[in-house]
C-alpha atoms as a PDB file:
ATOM      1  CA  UNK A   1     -68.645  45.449  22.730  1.00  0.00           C
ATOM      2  CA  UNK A   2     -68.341  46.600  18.794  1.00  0.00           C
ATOM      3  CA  UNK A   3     -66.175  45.335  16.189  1.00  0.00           C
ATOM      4  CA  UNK A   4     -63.514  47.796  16.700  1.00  0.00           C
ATOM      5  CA  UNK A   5     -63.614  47.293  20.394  1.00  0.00           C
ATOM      6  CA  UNK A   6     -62.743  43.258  20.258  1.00  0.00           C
ATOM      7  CA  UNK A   7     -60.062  43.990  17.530  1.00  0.00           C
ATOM      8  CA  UNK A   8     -58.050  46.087  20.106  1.00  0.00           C
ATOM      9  CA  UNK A   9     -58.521  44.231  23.084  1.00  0.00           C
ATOM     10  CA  UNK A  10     -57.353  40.941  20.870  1.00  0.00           C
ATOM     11  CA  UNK A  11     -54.642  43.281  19.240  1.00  0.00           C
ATOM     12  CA  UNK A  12     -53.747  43.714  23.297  1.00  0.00           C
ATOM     13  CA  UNK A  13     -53.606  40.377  24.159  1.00  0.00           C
ATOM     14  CA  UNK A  14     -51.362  39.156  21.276  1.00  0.00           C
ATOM     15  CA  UNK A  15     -48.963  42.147  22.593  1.00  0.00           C
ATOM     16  CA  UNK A  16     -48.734  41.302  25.932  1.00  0.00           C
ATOM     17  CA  UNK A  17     -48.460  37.373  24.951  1.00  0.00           C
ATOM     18  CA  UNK A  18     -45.415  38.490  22.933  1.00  0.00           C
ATOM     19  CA  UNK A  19     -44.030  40.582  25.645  1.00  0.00           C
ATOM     20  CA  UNK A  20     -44.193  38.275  27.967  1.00  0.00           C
ATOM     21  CA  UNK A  21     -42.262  36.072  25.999  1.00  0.00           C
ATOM     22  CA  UNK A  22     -39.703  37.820  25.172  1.00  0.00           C
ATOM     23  CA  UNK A  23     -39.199  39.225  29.106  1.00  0.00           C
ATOM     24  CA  UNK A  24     -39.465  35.703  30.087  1.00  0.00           C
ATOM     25  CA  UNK A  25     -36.342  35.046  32.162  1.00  0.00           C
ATOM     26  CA  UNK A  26     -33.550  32.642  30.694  1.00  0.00           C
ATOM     27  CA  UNK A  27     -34.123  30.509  33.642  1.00  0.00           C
ATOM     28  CA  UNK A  28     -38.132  29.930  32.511  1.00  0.00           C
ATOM     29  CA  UNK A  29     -36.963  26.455  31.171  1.00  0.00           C
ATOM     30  CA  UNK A  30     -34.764  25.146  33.832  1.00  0.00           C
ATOM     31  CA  UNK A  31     -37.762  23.533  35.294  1.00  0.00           C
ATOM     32  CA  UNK A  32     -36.946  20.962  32.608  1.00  0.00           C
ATOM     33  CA  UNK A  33     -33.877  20.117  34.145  1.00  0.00           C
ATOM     34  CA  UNK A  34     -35.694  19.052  37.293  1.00  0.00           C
ATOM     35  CA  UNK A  35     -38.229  16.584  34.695  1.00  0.00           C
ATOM     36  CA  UNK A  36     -35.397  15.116  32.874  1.00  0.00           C
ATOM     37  CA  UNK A  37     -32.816  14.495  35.708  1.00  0.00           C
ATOM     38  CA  UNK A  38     -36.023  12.474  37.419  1.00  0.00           C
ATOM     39  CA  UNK A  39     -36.275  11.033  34.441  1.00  0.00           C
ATOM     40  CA  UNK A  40     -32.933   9.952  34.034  1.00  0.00           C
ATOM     41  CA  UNK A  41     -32.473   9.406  37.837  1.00  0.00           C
ATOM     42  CA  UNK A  42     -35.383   6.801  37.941  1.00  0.00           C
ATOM     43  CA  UNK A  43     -33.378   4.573  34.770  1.00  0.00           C
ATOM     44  CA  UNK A  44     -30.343   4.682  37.116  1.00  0.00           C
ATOM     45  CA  UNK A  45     -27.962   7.623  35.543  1.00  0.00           C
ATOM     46  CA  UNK A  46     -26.057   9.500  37.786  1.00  0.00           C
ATOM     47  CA  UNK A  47     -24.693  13.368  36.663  1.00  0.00           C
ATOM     48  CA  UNK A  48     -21.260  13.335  35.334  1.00  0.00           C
ATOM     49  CA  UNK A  49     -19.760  16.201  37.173  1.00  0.00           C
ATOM     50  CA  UNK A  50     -15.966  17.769  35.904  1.00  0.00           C
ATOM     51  CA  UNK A  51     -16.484  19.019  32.346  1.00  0.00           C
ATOM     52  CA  UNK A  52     -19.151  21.953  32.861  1.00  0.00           C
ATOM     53  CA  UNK A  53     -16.112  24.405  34.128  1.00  0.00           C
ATOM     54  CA  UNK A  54     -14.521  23.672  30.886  1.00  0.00           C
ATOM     55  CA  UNK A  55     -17.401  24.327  28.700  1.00  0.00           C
ATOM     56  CA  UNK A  56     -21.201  24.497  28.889  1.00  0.00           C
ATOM     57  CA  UNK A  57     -22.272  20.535  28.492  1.00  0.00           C
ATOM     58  CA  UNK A  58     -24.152  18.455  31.063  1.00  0.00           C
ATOM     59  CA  UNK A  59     -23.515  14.726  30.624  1.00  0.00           C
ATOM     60  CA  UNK A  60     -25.526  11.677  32.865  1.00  0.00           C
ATOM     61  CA  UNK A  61     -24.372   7.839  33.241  1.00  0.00           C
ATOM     62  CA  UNK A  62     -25.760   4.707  33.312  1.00  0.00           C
ATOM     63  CA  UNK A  63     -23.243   1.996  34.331  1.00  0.00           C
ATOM     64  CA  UNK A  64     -24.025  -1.118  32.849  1.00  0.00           C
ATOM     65  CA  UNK A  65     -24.753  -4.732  34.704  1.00  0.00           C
ATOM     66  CA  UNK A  66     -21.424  -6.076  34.118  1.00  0.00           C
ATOM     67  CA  UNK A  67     -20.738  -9.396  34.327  1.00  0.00           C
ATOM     68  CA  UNK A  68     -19.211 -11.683  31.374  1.00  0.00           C
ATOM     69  CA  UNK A  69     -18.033  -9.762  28.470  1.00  0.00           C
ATOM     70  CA  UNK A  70     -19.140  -6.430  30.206  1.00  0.00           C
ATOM     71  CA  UNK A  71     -15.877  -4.698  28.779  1.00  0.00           C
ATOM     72  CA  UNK A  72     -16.706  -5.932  25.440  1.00  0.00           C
ATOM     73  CA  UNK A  73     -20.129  -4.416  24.993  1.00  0.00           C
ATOM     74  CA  UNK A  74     -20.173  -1.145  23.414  1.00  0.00           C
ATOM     75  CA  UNK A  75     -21.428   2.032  25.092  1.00  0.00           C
ATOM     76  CA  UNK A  76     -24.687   3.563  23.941  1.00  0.00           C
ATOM     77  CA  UNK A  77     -24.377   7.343  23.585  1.00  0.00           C
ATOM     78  CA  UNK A  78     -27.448   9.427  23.404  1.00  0.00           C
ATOM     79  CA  UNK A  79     -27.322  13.173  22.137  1.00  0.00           C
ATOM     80  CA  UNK A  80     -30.252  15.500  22.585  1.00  0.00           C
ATOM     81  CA  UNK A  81     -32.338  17.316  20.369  1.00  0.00           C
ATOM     82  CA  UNK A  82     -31.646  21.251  19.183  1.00  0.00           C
ATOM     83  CA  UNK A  83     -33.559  22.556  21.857  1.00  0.00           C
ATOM     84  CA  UNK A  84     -36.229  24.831  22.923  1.00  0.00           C
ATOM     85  CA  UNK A  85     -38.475  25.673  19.728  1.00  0.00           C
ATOM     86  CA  UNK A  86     -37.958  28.952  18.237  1.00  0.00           C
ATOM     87  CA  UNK A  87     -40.473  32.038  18.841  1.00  0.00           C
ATOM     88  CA  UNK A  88     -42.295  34.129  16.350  1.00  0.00           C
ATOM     89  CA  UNK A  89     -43.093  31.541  13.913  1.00  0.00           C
ATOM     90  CA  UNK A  90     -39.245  30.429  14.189  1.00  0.00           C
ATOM     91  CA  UNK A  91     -37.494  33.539  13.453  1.00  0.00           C
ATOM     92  CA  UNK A  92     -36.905  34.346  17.202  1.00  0.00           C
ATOM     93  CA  UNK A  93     -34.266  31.886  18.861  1.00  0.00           C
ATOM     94  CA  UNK A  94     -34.730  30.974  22.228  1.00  0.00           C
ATOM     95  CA  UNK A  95     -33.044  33.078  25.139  1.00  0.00           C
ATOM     96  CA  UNK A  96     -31.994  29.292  26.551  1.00  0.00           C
ATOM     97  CA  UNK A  97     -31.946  26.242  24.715  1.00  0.00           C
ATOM     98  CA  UNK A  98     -32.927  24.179  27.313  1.00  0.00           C
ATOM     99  CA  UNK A  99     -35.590  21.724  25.988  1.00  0.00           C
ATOM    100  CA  UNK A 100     -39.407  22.143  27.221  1.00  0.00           C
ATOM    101  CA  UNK A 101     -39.782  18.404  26.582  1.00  0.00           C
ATOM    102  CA  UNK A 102     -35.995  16.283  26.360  1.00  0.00           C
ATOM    103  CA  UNK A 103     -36.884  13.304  24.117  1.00  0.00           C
ATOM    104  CA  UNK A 104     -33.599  12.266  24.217  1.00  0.00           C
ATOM    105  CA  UNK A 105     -33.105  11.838  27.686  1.00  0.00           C
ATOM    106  CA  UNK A 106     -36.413   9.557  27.344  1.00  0.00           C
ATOM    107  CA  UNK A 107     -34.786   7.943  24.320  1.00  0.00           C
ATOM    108  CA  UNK A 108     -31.535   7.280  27.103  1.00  0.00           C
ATOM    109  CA  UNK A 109     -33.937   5.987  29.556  1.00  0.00           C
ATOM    110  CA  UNK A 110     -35.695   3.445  27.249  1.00  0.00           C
ATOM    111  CA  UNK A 111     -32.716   2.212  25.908  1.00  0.00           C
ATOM    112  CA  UNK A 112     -31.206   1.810  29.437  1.00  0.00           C
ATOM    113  CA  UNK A 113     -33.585   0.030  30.435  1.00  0.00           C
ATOM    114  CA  UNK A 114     -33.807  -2.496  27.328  1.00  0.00           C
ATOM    115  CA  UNK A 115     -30.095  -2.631  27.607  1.00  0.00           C
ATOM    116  CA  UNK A 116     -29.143  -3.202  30.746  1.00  0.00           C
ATOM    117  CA  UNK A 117     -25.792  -4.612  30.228  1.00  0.00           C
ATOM    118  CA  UNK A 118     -24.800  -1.700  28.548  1.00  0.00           C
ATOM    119  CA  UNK A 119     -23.459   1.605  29.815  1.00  0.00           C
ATOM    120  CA  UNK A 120     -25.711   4.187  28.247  1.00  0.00           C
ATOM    121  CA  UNK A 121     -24.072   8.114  28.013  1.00  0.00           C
ATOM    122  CA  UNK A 122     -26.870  10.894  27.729  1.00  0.00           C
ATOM    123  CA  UNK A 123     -25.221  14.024  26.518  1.00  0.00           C
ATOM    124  CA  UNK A 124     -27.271  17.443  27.072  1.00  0.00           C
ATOM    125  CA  UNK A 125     -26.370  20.093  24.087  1.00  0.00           C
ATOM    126  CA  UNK A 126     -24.471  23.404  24.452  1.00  0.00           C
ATOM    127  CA  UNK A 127     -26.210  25.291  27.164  1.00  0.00           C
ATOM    128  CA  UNK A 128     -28.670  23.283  27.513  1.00  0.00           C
ATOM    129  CA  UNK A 129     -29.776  22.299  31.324  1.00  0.00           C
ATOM    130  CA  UNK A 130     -26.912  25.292  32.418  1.00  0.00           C
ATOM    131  CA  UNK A 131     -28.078  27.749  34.292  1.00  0.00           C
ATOM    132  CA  UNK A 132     -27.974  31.088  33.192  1.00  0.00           C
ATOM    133  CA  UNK A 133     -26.598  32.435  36.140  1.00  0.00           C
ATOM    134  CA  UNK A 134     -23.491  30.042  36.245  1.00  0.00           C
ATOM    135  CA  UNK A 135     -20.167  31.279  34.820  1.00  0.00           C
ATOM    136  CA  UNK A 136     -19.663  28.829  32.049  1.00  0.00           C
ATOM    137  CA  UNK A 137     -22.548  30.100  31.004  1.00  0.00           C
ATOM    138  CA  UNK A 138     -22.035  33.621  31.158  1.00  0.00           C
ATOM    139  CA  UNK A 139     -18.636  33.157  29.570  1.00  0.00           C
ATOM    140  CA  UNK A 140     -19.850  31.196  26.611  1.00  0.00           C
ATOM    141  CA  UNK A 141     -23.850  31.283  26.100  1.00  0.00           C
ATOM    142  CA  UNK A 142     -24.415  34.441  26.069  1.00  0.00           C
ATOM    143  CA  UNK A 143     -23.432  34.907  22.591  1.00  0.00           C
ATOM    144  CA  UNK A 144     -25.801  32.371  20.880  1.00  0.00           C
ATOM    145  CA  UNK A 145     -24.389  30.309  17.997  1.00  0.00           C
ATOM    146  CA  UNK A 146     -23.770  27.929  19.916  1.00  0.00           C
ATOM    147  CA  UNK A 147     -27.375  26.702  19.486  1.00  0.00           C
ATOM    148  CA  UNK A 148     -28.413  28.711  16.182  1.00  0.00           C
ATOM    149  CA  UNK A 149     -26.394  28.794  13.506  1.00  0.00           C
ATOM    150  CA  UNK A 150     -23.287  27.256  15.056  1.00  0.00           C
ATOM    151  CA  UNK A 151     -25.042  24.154  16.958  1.00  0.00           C
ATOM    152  CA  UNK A 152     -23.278  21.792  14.298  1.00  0.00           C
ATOM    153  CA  UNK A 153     -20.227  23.593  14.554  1.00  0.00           C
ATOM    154  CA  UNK A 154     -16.709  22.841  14.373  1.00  0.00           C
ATOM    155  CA  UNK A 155     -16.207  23.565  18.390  1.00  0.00           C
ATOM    156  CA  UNK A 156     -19.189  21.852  18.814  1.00  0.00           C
ATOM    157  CA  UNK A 157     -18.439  18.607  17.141  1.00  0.00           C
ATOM    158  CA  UNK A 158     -14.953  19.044  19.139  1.00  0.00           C
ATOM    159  CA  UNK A 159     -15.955  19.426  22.535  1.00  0.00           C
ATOM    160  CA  UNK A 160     -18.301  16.574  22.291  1.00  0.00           C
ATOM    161  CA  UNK A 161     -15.500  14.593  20.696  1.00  0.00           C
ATOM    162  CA  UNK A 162     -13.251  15.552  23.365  1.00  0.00           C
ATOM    163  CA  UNK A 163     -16.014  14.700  26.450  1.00  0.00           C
ATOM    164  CA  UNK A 164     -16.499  11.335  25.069  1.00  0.00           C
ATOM    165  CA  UNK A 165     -12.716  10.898  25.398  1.00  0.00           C
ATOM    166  CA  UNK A 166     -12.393  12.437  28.539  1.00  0.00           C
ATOM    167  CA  UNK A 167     -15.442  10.361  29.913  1.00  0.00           C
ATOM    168  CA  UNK A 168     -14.007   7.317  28.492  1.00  0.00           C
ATOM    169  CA  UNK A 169     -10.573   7.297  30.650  1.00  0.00           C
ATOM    170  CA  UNK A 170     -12.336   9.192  33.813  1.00  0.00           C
ATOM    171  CA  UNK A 171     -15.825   7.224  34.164  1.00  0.00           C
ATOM    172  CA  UNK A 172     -15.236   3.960  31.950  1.00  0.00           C
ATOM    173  CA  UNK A 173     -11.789   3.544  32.327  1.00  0.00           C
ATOM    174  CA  UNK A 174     -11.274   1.980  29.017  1.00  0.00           C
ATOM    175  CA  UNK A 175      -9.860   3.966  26.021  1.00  0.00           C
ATOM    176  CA  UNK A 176     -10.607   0.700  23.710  1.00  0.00           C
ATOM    177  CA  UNK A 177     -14.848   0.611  24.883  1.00  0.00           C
ATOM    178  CA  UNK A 178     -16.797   1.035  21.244  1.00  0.00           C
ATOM    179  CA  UNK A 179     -19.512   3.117  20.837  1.00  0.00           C
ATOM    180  CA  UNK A 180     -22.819   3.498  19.589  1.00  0.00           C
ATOM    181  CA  UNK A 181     -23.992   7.128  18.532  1.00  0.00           C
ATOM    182  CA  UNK A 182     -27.488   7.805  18.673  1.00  0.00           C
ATOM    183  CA  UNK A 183     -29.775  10.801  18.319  1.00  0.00           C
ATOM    184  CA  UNK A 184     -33.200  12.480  18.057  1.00  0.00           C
ATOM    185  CA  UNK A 185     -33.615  15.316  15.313  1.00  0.00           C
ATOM    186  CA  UNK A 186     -30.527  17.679  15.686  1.00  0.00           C
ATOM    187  CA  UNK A 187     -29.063  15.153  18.176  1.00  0.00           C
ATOM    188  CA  UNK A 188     -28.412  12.367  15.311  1.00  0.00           C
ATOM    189  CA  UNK A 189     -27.176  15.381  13.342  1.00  0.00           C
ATOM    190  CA  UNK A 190     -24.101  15.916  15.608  1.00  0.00           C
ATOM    191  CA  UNK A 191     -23.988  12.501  16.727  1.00  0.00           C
ATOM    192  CA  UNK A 192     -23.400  11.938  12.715  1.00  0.00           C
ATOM    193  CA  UNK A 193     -20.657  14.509  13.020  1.00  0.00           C
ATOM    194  CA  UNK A 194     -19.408  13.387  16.094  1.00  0.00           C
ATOM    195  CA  UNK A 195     -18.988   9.689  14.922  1.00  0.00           C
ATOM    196  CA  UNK A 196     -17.423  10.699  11.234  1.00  0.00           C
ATOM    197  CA  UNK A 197     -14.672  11.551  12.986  1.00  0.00           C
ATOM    198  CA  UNK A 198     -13.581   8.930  15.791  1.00  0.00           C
ATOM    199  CA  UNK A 199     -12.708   5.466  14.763  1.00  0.00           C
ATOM    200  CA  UNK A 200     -14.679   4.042  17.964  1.00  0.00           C
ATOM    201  CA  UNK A 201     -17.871   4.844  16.462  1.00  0.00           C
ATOM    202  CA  UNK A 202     -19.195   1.353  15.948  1.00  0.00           C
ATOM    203  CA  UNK A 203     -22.735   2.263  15.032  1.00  0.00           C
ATOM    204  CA  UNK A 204     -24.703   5.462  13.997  1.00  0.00           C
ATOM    205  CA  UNK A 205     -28.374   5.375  14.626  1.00  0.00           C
ATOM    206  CA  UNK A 206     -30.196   8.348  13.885  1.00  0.00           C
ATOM    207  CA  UNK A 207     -33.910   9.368  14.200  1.00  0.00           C
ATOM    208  CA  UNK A 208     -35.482  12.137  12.339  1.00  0.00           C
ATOM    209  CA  UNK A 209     -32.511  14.193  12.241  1.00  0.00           C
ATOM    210  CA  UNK A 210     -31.742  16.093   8.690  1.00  0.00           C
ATOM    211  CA  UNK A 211     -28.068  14.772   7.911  1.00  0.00           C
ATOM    212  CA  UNK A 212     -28.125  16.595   4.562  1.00  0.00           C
ATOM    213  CA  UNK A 213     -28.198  20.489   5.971  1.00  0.00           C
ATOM    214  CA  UNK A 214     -28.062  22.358   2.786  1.00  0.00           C
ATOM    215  CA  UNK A 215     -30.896  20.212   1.234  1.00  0.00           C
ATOM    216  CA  UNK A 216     -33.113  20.346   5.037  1.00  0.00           C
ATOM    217  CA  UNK A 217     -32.381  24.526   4.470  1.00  0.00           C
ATOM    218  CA  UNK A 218     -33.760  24.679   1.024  1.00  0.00           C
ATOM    219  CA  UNK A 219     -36.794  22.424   1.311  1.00  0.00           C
ATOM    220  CA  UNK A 220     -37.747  24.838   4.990  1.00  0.00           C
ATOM    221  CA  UNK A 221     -36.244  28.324   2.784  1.00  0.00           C
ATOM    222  CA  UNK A 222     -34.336  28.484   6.047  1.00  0.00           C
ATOM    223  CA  UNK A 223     -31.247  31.128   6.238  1.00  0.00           C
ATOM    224  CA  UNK A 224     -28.218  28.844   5.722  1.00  0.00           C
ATOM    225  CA  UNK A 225     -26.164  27.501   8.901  1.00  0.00           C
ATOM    226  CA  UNK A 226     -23.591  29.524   8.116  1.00  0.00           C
ATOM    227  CA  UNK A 227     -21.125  27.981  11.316  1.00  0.00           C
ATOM    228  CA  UNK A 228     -22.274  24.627  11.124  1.00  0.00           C
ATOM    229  CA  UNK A 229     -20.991  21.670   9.467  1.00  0.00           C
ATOM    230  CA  UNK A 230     -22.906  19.517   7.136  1.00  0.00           C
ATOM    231  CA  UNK A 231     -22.705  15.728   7.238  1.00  0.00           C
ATOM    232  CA  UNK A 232     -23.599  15.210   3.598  1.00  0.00           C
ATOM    233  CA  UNK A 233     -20.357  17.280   2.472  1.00  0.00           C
ATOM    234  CA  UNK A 234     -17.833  14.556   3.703  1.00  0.00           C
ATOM    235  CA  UNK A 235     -19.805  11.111   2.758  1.00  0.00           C
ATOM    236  CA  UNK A 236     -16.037   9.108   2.709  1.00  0.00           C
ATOM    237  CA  UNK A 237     -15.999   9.944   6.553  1.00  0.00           C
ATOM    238  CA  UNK A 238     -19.310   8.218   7.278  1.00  0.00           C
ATOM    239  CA  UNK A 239     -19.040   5.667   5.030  1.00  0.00           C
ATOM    240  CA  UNK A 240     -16.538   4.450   7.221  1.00  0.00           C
ATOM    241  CA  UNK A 241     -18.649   3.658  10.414  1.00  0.00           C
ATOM    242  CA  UNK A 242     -20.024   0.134   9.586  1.00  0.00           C
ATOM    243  CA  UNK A 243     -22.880  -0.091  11.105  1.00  0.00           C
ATOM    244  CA  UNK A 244     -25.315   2.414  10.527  1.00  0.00           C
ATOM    245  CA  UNK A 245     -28.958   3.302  10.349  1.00  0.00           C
ATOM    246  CA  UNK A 246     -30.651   6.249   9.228  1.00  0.00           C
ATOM    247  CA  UNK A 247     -34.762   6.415  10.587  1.00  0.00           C
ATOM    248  CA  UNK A 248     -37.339   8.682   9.222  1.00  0.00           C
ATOM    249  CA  UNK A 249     -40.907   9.349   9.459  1.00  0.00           C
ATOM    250  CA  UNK A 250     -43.282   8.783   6.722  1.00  0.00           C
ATOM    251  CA  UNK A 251     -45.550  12.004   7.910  1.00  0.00           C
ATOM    252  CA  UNK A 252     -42.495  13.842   8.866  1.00  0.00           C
ATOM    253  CA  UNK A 253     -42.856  17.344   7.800  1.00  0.00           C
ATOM    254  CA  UNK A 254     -40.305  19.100   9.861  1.00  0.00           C
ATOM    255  CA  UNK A 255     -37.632  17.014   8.786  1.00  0.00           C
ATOM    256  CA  UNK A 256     -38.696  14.295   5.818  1.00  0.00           C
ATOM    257  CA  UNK A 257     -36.682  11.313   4.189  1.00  0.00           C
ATOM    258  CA  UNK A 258     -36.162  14.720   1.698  1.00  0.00           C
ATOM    259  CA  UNK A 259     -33.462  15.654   4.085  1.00  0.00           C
ATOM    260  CA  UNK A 260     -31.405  12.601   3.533  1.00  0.00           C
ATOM    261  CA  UNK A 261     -30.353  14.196   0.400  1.00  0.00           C
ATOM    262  CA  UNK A 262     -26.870  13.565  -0.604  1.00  0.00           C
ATOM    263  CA  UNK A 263     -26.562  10.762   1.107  1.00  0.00           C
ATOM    264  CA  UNK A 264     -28.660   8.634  -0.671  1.00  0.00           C
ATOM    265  CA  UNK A 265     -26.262   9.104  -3.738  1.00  0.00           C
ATOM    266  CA  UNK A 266     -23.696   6.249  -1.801  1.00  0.00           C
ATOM    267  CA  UNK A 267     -25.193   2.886  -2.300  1.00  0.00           C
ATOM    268  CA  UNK A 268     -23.255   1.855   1.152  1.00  0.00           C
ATOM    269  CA  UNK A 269     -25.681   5.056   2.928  1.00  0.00           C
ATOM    270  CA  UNK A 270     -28.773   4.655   1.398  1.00  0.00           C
ATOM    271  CA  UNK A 271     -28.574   0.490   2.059  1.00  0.00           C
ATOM    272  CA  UNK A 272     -29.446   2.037   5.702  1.00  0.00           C
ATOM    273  CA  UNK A 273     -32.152   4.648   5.186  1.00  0.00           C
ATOM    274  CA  UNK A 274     -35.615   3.475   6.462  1.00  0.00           C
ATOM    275  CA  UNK A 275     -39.114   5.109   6.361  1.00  0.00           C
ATOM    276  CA  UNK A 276     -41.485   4.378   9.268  1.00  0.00           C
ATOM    277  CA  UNK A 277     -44.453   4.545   8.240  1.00  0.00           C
ATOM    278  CA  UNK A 278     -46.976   6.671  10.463  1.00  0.00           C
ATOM    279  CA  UNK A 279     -44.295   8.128  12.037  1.00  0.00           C
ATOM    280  CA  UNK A 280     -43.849  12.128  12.253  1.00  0.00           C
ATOM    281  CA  UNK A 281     -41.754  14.934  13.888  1.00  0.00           C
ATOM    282  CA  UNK A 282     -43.939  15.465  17.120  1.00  0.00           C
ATOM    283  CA  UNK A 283     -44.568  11.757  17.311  1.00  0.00           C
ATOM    284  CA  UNK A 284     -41.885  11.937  20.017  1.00  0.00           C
ATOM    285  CA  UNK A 285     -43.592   8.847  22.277  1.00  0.00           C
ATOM    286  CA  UNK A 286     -43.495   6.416  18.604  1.00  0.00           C
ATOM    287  CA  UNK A 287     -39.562   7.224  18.326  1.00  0.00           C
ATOM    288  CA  UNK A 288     -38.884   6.791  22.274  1.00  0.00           C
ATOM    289  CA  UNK A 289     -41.072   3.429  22.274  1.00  0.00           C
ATOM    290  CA  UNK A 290     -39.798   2.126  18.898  1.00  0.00           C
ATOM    291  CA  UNK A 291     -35.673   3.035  19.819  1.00  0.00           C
ATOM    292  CA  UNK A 292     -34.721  -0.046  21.309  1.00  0.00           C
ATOM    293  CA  UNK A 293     -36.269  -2.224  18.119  1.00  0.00           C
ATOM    294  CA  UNK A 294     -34.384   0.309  15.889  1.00  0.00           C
ATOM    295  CA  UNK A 295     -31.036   0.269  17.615  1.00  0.00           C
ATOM    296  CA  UNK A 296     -30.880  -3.563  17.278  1.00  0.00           C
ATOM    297  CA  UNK A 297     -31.847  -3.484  13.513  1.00  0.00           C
ATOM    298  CA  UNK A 298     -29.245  -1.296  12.962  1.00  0.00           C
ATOM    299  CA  UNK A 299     -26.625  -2.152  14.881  1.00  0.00           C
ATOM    300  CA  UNK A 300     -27.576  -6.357  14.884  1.00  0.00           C
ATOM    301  CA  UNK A 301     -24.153  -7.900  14.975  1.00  0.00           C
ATOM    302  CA  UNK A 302     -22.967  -5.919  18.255  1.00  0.00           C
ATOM    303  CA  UNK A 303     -26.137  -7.311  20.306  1.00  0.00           C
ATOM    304  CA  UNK A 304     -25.212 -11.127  19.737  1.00  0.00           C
END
């Protein structure tokens, strides 16, 4: 075979690779679903089942042990990640953004089971772990903002404000339970977002996530997020969760302690930034072992 002949047939392959990408069906990642509800399933969470009519969120629960105090001990709350990766060197959004791998339902898992007197909360994102086929769905995912440029939107940050209150009086039963935010990446960006806004939030832990958008944009040249919300432009809001604690990896790449930005001009924020050390974006299994430990240097006092 000459030159010219293994250019084409390479030119070839990269086409149909592409193709078949893009004519994958939305449903390629729902096999996920089945990985992470194991997942979940084997730490003890049940589905929470009500809200998906309403709109396209899928929520799990992990009762807690009980016992002495039981009401007193705040509920852990786990966000997921963005989602799927883009396509075409990130300039192609996912048809579903359904995660390949869900680190934050391992993060949920780990932390339910070094917590087990807690109720842990995993929350999927906007369409994530929905089928495609469903009508909630097809009457709000097929438009998709809701995990591109809107994922840190204002109905975003509303419905998930709204399910923890729902979930609160229909699965807890107890309006007054505190709550710990957590999340992975974009997770601990809306869980920032989430908490700035509810005076239950008793501690904010994120991991990796970029909490100062603009600055995240500009280091990446990303095109702005035009519907989202950025953290960084309301620092009185999230000054006002006490506890707090804001992780980042010292090989991080994809989203580096750069992306604390603004925040680090509040000496009452950037008291809580921390650097691991070794730690990067993909190191997924580091963040998921290392939660726990993290969670109760952050959030000390409410673990006594």
């Amino acid at each position: 075979m000459n030159a010219l002949m293994v250019k084409a047939a390479v030119l070839i392959a990269l086409f149909v690779n592409l193709l078949g990408c893009s004519l994958a069906p939305r449903s390629s990642n729902l096999h996920v679903a089945d990985r992470g509800s194991m997942t979940l399933a084997n730490a003890g969470f049940q589905a929470v089942v009500g809200q998906e009519a309403l709109m396209p969120v899928r929520a799990w629960l992990r009762d807690g042990a009980g016992g002495e105090g039981a009401g007193k001990r705040p509920a852990l709350v786990v966000f997921e990640a963005d989602g799927a990766a883009w396509r075409l060197r990130g300039y192609l959004p996912p048809s579903n953004p359904t995660p390949h791998r869900a680190v934050g339902a391992e993060i949920a898992s780990a932390l339910a089971h070094a917590f087990v007197k807690n109720t842990v909360l995993y929350v999927g994102r906007h369409c994530q772990f929905v089928s495609p086929e469903s009508s909630s769905f097809q009457a709000q995912c097929l438009r998709n903002h809701l995990w591109t440029t809107g994922r840190f939107g204002e109905k975003v940050v509303q419905d998930m404000s709204w399910l923890l209150d729902t979930l609160k009086t229909d699965e807890l039963g107890d309006q007054d339970r505190r709550l710990i935010l957590i999340g992975f990446s974009g997770g601990g960006t809306l869980a920032t977002l989430v908490a700035m806004r509810r005076s239950d939030a008793a501690c904010l832990v994120t991991f990796a996530a970029p909490l100062d958008l603009a600055a995240w944009v500009a280091w990446h040249g990303l095109t702005p997020l035009t519907e989202s919300l950025d953290p960084a432009d309301a620092l009185h809001a999230l000054v006002r969760v006490r506890h707090r604690g804001f992780w980042f990896g010292g090989q991080d790449r994809v989203v580096p302690p750069a992306a604390f930005g603004r925040l680090g001009l509040s000496d009452p924020l950037r008291a809580h930034l921390h650097v691991a050390e070794g730690f990067g974006h993909a190191h997924a299994d580091l963040w998921i072992d290392t939660a726990a430990d993290h969670l109760r240097l952050s959030c000390a006092s409410l673990f006594e």
